[in-house]
N, C-alpha and C. Protein backbone atom coordinates (compact mmCIF):
# COMPACT_ATOMS: atom_id res chain seq x y z
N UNK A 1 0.84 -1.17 0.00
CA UNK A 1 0.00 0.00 0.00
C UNK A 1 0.88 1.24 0.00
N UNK A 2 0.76 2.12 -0.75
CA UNK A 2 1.40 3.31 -1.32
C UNK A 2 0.11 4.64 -0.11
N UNK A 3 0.89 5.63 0.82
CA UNK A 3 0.09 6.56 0.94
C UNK A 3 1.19 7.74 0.61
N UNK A 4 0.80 9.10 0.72
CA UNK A 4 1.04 10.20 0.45
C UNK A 4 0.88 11.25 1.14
N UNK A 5 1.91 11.30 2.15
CA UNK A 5 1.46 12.10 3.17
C UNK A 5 1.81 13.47 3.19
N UNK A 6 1.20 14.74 3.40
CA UNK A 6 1.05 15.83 3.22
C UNK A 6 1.07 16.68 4.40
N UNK A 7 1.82 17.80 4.82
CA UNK A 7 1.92 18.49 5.72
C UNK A 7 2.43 17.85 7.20
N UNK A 8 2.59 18.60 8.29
CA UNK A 8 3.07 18.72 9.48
C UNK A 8 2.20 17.05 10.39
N UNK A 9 3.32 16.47 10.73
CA UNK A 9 2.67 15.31 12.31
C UNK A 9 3.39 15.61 13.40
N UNK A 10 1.71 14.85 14.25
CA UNK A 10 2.21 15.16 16.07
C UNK A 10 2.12 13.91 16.49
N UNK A 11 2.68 13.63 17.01
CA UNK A 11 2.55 12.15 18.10
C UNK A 11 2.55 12.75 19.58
N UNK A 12 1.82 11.25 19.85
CA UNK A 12 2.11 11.88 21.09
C UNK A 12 3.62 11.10 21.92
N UNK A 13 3.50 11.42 22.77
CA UNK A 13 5.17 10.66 23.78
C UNK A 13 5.00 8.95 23.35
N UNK A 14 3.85 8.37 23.82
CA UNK A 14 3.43 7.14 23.66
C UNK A 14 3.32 6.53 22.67
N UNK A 15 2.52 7.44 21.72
CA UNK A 15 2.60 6.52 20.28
C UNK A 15 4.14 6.60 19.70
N UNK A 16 4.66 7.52 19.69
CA UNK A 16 6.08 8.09 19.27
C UNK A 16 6.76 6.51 19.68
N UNK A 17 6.56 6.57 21.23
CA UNK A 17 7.77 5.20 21.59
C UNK A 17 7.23 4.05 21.12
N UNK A 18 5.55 3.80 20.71
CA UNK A 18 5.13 2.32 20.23
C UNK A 18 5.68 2.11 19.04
N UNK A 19 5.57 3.06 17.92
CA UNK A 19 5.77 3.01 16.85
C UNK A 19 7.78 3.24 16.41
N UNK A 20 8.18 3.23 17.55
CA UNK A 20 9.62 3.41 17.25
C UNK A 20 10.05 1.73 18.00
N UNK A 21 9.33 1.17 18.74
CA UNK A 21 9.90 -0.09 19.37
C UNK A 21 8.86 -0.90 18.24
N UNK A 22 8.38 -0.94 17.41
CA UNK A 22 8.07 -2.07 16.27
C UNK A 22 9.13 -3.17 16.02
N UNK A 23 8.32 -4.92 16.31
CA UNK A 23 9.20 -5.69 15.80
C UNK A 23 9.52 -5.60 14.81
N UNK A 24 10.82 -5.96 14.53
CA UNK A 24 11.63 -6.43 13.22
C UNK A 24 12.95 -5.75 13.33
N UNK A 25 13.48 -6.08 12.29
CA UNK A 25 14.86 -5.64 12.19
C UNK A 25 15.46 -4.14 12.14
N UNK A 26 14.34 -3.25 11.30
CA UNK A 26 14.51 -1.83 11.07
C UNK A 26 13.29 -1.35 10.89
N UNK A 27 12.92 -0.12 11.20
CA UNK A 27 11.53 0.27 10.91
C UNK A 27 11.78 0.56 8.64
N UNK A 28 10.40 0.64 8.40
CA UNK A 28 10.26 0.70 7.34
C UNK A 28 11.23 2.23 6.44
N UNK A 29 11.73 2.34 5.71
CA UNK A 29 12.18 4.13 5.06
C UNK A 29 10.91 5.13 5.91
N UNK A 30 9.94 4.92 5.45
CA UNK A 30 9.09 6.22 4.89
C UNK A 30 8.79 6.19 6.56
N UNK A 31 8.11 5.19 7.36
CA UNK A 31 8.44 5.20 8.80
C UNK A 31 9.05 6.12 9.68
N UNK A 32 10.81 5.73 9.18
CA UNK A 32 11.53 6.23 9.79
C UNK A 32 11.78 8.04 9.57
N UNK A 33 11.13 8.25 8.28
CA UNK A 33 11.19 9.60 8.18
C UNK A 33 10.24 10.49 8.78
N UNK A 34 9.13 9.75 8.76
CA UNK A 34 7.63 10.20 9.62
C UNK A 34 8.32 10.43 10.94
N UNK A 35 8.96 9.71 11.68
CA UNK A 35 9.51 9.53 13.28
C UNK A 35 10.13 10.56 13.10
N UNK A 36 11.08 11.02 12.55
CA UNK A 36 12.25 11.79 12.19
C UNK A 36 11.73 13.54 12.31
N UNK A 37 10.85 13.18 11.62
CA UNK A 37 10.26 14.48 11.53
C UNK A 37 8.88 15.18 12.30
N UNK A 38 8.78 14.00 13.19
CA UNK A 38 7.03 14.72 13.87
C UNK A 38 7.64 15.12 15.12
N UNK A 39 6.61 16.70 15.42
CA UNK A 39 6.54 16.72 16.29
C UNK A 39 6.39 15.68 17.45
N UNK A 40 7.03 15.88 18.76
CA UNK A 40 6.24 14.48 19.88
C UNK A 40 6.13 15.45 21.08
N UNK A 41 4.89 15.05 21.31
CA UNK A 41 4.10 16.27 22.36
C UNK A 41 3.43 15.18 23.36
N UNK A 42 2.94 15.73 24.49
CA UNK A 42 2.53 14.90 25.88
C UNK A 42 1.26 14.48 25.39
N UNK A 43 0.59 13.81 26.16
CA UNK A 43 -0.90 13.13 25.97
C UNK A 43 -1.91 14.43 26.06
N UNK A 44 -1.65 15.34 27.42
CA UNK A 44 -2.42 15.80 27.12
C UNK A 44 -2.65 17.11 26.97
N UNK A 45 -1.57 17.25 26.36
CA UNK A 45 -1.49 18.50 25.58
C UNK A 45 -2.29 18.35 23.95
N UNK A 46 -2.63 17.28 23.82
CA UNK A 46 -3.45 17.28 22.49
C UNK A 46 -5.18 17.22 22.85
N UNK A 47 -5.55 18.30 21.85
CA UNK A 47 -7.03 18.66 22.35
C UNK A 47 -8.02 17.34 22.18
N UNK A 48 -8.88 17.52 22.72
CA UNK A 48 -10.17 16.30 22.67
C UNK A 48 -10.64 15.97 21.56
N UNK A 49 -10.33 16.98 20.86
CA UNK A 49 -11.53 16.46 19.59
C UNK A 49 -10.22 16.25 18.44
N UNK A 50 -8.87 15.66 18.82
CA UNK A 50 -7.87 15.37 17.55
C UNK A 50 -7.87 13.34 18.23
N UNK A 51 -8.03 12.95 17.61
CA UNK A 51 -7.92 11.49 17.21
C UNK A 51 -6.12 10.76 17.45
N UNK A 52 -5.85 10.21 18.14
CA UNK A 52 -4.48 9.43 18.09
C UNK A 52 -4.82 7.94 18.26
N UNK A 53 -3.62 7.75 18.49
CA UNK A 53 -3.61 5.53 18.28
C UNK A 53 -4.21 5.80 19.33
């Protein structure tokens, strides 16, 4: 599956560390650039009505 992602990401502390401790050997390229580049902000500093893992 091919996506296309567009503009600025936030993680939060938690998803940031789930998605960086993924089994396997290396996280995926496009993965590792998403990580690389998002903001990572506290739980609850993100408002109610924004959606996370």
């Amino acid at each position: 599956m091919h996506a296309t992602i567009h503009g600025e990401r936030t993680l939060t502390e938690l998803d940031f560390a789930r998605l960086s401790k993924l089994p396997g050997r290396e996280l995926p390229p496009a993965l590792a650039a998403l990580l690389a580049s998002a903001e990572v902000t506290g739980s609850r500093a993100v408002p109610g009505d924004v959606v996370t893992m």
